[in-house]
N, C-alpha and C. Protein backbone atom coordinates (compact mmCIF):
# COMPACT_ATOMS: atom_id res chain seq x y z
N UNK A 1 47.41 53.66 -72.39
CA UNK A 1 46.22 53.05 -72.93
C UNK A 1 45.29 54.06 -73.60
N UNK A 2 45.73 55.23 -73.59
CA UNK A 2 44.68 55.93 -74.36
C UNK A 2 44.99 56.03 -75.74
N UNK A 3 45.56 55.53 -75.88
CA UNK A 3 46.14 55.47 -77.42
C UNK A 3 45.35 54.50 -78.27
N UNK A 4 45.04 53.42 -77.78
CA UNK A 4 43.94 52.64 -77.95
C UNK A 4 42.88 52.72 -77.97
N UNK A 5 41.64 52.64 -78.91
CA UNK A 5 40.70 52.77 -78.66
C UNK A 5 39.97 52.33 -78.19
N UNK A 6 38.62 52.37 -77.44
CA UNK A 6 37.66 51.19 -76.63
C UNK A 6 37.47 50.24 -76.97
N UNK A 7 37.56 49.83 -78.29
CA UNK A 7 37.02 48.46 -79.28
C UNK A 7 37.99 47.55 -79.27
N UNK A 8 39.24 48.35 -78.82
CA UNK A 8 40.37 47.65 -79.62
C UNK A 8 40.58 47.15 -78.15
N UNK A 9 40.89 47.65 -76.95
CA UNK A 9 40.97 47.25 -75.66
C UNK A 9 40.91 45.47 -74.99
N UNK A 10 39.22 45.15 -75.15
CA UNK A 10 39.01 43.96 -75.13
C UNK A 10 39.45 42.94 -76.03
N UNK A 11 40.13 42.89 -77.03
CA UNK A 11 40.40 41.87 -77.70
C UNK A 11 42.03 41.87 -77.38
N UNK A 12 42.94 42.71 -76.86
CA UNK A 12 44.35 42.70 -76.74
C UNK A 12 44.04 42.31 -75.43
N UNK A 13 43.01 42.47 -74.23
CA UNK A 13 43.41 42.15 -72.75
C UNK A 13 43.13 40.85 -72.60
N UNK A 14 42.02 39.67 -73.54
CA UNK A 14 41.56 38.73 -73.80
C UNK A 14 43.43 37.84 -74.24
N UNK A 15 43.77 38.78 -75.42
CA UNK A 15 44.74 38.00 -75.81
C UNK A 15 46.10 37.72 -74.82
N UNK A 16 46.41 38.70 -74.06
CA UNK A 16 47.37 38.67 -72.89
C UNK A 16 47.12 37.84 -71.68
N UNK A 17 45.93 37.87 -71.51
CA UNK A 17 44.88 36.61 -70.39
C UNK A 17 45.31 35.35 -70.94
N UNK A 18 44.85 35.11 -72.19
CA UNK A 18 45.66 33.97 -73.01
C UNK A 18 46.59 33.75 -72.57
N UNK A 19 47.52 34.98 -73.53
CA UNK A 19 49.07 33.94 -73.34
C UNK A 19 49.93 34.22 -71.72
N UNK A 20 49.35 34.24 -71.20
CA UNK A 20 49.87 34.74 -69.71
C UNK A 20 49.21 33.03 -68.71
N UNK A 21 48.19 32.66 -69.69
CA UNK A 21 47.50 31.60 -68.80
C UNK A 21 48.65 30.13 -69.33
N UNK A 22 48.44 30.39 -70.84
CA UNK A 22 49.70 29.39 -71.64
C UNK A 22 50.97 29.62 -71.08
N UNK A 23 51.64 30.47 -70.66
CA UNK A 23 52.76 30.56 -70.44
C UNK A 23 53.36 30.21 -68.98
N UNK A 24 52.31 30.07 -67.95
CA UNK A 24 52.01 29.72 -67.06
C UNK A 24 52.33 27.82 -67.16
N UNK A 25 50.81 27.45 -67.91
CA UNK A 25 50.90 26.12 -68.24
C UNK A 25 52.37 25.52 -68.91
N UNK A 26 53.26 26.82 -69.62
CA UNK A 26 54.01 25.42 -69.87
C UNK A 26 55.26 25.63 -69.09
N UNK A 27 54.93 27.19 -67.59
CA UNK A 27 55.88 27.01 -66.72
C UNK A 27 55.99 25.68 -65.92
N UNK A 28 54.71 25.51 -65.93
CA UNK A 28 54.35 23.88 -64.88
C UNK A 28 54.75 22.77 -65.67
N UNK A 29 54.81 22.85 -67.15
CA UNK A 29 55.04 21.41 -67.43
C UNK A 29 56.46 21.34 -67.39
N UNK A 30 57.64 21.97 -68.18
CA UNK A 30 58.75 22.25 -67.93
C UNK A 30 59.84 22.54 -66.59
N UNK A 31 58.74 22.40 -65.42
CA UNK A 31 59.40 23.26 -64.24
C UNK A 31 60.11 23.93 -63.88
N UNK A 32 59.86 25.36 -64.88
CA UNK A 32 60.62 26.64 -64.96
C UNK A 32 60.39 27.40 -63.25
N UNK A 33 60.57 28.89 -63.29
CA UNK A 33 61.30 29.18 -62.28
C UNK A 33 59.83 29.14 -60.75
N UNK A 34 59.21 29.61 -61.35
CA UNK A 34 57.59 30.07 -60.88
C UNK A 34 57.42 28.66 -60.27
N UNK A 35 57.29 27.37 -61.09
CA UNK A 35 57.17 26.08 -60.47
C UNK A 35 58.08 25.61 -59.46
N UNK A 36 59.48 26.01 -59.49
CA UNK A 36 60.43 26.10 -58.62
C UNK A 36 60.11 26.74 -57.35
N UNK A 37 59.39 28.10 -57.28
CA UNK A 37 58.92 28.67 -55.96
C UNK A 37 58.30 27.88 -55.38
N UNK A 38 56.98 26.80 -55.79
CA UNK A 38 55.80 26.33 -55.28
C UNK A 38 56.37 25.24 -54.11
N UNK A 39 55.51 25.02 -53.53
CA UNK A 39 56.45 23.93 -52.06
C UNK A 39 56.28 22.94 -52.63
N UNK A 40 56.97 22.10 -52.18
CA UNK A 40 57.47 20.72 -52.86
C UNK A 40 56.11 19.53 -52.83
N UNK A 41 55.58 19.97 -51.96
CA UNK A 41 54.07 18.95 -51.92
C UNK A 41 53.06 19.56 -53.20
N UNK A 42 53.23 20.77 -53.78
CA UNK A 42 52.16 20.95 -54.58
C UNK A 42 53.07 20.71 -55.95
N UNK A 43 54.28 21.10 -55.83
CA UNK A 43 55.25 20.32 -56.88
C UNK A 43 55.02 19.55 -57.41
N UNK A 44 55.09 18.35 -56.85
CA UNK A 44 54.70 16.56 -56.73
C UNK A 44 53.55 16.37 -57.57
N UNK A 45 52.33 17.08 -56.32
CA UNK A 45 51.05 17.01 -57.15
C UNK A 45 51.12 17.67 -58.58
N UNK A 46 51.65 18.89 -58.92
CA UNK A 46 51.43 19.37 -60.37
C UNK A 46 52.39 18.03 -61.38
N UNK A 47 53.60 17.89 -60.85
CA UNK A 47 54.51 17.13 -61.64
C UNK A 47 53.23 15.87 -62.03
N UNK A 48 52.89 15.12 -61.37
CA UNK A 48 51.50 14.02 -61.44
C UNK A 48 51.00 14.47 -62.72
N UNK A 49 50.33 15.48 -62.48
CA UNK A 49 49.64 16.34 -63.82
C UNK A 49 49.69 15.86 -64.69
N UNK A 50 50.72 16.90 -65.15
CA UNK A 50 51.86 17.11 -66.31
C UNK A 50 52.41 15.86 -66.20
């Protein structure tokens, strides 16, 4: 990270927060592997969701 400068920092950790939060969301809608760990009662409830 020092290669980066201070300015530049906050707008790449903003953007990874992003797609880390999206990528998440469309582990849950798809019920990829991460949704597979979760116990089957919060399963249910997310599957509802989505």
């Amino acid at each position: 990270m020092k290669r980066i400068s201070k300015k530049h920092r906050k707008p790449i950790l903003f953007f990874v927060i992003i797609l880390l939060f999206v990528a998440g969301l469309l582990d849950i809608k798809y019920e990829g592997l991460f949704f597979q760990l979760l116990p089957h009662s919060i399963q249910s409830y997310l599957a509802k969701i989505f």
